[in-house]
C-alpha atoms as a PDB file:
ATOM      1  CA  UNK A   1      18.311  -1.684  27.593  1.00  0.00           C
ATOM      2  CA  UNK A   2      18.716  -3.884  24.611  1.00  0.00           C
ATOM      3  CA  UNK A   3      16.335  -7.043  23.849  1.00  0.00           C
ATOM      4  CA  UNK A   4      17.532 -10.389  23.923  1.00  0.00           C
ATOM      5  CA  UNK A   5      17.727 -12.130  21.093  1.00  0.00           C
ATOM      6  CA  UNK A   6      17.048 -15.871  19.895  1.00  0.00           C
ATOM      7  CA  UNK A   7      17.251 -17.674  16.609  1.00  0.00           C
ATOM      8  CA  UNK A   8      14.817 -20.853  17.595  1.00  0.00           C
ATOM      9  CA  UNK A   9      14.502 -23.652  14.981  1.00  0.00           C
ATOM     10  CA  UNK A  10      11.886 -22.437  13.468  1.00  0.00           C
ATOM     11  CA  UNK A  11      13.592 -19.719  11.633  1.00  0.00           C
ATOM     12  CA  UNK A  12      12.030 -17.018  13.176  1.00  0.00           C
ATOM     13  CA  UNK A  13      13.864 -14.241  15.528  1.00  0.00           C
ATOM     14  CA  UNK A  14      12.220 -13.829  18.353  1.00  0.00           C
ATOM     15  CA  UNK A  15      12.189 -10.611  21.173  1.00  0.00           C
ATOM     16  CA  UNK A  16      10.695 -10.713  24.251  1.00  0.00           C
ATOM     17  CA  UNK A  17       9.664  -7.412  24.112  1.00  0.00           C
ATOM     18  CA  UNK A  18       7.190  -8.068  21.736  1.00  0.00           C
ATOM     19  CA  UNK A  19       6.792  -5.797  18.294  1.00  0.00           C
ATOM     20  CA  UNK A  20       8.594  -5.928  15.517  1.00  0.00           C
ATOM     21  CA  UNK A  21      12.524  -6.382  15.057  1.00  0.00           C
ATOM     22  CA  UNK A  22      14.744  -3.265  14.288  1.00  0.00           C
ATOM     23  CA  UNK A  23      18.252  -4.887  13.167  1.00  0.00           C
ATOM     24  CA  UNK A  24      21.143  -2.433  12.043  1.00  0.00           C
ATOM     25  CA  UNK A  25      23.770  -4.200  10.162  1.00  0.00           C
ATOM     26  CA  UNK A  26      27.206  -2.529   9.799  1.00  0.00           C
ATOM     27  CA  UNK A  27      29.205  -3.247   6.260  1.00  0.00           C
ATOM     28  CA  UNK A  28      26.972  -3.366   2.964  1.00  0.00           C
ATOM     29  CA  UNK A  29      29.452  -5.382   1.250  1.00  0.00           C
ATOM     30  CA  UNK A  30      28.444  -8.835   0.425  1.00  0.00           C
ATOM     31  CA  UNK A  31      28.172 -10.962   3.783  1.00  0.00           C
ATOM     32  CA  UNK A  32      26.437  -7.405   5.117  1.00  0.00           C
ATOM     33  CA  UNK A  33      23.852  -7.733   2.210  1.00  0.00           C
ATOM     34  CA  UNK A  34      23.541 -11.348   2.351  1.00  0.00           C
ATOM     35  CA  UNK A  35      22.488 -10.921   6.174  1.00  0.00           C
ATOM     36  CA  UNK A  36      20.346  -8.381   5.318  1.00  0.00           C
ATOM     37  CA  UNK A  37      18.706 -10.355   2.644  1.00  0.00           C
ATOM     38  CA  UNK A  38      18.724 -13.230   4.680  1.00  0.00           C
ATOM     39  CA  UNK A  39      16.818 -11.469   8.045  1.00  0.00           C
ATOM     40  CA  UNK A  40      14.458  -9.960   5.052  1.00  0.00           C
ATOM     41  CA  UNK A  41      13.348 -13.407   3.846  1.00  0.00           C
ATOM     42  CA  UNK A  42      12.832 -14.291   8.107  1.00  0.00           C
ATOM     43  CA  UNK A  43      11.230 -11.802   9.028  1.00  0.00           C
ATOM     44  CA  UNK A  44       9.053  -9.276   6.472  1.00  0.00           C
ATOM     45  CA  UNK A  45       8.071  -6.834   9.245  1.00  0.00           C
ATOM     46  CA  UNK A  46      11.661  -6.085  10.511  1.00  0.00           C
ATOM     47  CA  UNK A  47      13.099  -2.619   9.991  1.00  0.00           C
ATOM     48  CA  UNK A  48      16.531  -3.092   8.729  1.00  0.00           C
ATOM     49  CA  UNK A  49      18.910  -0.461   8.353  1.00  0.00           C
ATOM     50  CA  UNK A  50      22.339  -1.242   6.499  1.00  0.00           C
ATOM     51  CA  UNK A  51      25.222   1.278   7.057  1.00  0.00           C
ATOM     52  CA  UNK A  52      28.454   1.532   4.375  1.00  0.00           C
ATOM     53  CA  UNK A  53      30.618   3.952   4.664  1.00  0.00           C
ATOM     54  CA  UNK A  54      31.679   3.551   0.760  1.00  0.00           C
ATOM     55  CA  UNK A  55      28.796   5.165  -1.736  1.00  0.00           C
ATOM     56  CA  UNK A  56      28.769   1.714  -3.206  1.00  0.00           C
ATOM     57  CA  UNK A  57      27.027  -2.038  -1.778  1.00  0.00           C
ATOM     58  CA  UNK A  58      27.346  -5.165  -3.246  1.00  0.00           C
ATOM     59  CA  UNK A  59      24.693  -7.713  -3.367  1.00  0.00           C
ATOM     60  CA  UNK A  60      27.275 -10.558  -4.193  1.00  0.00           C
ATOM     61  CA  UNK A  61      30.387 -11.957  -3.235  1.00  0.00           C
ATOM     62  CA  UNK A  62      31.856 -12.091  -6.660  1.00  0.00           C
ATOM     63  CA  UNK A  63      31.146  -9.415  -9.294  1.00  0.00           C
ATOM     64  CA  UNK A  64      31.588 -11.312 -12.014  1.00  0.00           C
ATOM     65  CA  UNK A  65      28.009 -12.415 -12.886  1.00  0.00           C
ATOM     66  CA  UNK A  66      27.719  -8.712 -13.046  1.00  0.00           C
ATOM     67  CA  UNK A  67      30.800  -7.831 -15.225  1.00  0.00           C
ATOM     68  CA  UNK A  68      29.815 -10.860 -17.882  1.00  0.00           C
ATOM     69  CA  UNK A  69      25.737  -9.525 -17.555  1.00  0.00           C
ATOM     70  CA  UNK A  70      27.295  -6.258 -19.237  1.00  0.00           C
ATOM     71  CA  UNK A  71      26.514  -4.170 -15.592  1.00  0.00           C
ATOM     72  CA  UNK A  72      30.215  -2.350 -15.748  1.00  0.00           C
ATOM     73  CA  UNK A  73      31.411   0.044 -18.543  1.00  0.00           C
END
């Protein structure tokens, strides 16, 4: 069975299971990333696994930062 899951006010998850949090996120395009980061910054001791079926993930929503920064041929 799967745990229920809460986001309380405090910015924490919380299971009530107990243990730490294993979140899979589907799409590592930008909102997929961002979540990920996100659930990183909330909770350090979570496993999180991303899946993308491209052999490319984008940590922003526009790549132009990254163009301008000289990232791209």
């Amino acid at each position: 069975m799967g745990e229920i899951l809460s986001f309380g006010s405090s910015s924490k998850f919380k299971t009530d299971l107990g243990g730490n949090m294993r979140i899979i996120i589907v799409g590592g395009i930008a909102a997929g990333m961002s979540a990920a980061a996100k659930l990183r910054r909330t909770d350090r001791d979570a496993e999180i696994v991303v899946y993308e079926k491209s052999p490319h993930i984008s940590f922003g929503a526009c790549g132009l930062p990254y163009y301008v920064g000289g990232n791209f041929d």
